[in-house]
C-alpha atoms as a PDB file:
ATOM      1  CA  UNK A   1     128.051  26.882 -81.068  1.00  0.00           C
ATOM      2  CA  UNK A   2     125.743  25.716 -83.838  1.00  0.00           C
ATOM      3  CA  UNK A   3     126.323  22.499 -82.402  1.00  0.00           C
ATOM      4  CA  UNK A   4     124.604  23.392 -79.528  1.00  0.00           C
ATOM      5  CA  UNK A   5     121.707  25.268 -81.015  1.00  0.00           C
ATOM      6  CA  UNK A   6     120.937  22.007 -82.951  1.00  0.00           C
ATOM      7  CA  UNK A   7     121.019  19.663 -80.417  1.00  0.00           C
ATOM      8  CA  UNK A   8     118.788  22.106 -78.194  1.00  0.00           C
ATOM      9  CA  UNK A   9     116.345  24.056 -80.890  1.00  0.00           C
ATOM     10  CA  UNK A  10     114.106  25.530 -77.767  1.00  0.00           C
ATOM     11  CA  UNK A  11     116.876  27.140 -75.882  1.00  0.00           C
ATOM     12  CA  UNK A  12     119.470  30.409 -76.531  1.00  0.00           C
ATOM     13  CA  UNK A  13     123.219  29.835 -75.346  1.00  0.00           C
ATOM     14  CA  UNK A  14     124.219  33.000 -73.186  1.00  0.00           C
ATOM     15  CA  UNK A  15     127.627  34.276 -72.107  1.00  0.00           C
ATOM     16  CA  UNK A  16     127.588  36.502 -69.192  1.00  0.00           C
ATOM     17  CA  UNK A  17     130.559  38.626 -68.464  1.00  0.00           C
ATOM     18  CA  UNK A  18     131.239  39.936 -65.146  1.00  0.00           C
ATOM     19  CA  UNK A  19     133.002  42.799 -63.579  1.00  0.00           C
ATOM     20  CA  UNK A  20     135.652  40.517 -61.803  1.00  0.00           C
ATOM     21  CA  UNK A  21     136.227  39.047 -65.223  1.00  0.00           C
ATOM     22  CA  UNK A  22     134.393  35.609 -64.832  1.00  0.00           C
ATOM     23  CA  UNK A  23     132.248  34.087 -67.592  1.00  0.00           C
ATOM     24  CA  UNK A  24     129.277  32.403 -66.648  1.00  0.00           C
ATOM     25  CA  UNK A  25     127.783  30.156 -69.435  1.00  0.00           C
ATOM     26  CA  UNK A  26     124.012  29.685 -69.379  1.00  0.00           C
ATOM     27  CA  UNK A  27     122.015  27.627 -71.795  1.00  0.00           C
ATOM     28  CA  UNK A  28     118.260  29.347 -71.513  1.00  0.00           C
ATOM     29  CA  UNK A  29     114.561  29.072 -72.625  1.00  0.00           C
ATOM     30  CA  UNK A  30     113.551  31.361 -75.583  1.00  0.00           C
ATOM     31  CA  UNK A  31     110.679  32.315 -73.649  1.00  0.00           C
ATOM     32  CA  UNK A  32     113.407  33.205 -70.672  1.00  0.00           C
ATOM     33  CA  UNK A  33     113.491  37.510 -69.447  1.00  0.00           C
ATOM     34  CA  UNK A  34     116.295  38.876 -68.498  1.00  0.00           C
ATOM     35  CA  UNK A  35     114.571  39.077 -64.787  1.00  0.00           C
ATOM     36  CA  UNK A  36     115.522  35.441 -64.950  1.00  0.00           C
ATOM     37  CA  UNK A  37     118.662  35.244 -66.316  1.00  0.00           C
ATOM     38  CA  UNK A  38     119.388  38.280 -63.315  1.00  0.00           C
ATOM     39  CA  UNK A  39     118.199  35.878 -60.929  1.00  0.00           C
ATOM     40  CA  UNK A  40     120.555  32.503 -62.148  1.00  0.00           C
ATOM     41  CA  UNK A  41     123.625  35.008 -62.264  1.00  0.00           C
ATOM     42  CA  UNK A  42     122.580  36.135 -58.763  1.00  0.00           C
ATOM     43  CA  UNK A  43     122.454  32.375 -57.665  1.00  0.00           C
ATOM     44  CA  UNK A  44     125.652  31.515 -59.290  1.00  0.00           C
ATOM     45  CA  UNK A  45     127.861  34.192 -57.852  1.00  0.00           C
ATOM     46  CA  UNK A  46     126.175  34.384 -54.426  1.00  0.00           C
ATOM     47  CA  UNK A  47     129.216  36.097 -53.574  1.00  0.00           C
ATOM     48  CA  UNK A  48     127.221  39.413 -52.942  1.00  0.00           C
ATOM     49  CA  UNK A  49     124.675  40.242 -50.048  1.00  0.00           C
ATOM     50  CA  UNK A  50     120.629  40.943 -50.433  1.00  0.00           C
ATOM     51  CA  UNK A  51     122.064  45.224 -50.606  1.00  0.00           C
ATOM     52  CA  UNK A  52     124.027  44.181 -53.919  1.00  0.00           C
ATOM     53  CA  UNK A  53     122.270  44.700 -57.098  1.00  0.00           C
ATOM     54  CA  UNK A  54     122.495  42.780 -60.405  1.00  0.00           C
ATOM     55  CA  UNK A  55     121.898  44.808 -63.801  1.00  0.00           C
ATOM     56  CA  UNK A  56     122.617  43.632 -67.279  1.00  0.00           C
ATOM     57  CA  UNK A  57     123.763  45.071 -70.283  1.00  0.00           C
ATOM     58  CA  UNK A  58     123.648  44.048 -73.522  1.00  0.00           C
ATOM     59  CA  UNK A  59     126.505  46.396 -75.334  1.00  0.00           C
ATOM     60  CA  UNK A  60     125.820  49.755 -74.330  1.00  0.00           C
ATOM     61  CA  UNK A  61     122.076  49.172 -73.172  1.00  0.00           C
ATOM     62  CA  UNK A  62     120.781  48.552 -69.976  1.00  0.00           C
ATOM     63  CA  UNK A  63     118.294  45.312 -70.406  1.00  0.00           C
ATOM     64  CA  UNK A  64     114.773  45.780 -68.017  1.00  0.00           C
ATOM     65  CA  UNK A  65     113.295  42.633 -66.366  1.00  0.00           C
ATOM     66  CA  UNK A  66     111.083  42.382 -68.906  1.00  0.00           C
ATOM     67  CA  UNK A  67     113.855  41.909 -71.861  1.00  0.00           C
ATOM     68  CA  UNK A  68     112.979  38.384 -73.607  1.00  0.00           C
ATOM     69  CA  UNK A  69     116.343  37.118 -74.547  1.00  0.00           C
ATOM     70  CA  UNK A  70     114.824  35.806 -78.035  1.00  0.00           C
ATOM     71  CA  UNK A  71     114.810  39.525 -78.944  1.00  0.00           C
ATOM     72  CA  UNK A  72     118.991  39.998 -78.042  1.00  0.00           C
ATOM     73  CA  UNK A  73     119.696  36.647 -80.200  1.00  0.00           C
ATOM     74  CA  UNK A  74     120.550  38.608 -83.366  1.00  0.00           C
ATOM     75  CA  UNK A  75     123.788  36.661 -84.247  1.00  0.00           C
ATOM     76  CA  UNK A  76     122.665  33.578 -84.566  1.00  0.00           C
ATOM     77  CA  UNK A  77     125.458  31.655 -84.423  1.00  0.00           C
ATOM     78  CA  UNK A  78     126.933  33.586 -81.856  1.00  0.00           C
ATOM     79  CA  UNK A  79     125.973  33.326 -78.030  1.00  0.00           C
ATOM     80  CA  UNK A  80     123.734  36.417 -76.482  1.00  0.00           C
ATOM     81  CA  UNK A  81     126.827  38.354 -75.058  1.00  0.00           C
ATOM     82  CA  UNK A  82     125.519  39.872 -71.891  1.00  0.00           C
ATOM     83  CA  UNK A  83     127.799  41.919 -69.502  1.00  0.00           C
ATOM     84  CA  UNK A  84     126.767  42.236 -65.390  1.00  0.00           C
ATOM     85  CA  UNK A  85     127.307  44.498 -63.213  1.00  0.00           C
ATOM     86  CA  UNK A  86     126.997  44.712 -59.250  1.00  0.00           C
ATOM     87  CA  UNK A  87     126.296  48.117 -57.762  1.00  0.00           C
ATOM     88  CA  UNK A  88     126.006  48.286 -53.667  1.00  0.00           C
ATOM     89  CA  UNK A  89     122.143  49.757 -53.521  1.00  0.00           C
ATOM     90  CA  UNK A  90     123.011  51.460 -49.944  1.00  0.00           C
ATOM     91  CA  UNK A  91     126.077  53.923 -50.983  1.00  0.00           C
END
């Protein structure tokens, strides 16, 4: 992983875990919000339909669309760890 953070110093590595136990690995801006990040995971999976929403968590909080990922990149090292979760908005 450090490997990665050297050869791109302008960018966060991201793991996203998701309910059906896929990992999606994303390699974003440190300017990026977690709006954006929502939005890549949402055109990755496409699996779901425009009623399915998309929230992230990162541990037990709930990140907002205005969540820079530079602020969740505590462990260095480490990737951002972010876990998603699809909720059907009409019942």
């Amino acid at each position: 992983m450090q490997g990665i953070r050297e050869r791109h110093p302008r960018h966060i590595p991201c793991l996203v875990h998701t309910q059906e136990g896929t990992k999606l690995k994303l390699l974003v801006g440190k300017d990026s919000t977690a709006g954006f990040v929502n939005g890549v995971c949402r055109q990755k999976l496409s699996t779901g339909s425009s009623s399915t929403a998309y929230f992230l968590f990162h541990g037990p909080i709930m990140c907002t669309g205005s969540t820079r990922i530079a602020s969740l990149d505590i462990k260095s090292p480490a990737p951002v760890e972010l876990h998603l979760r699809c909720e059907n908005t009409f019942g």
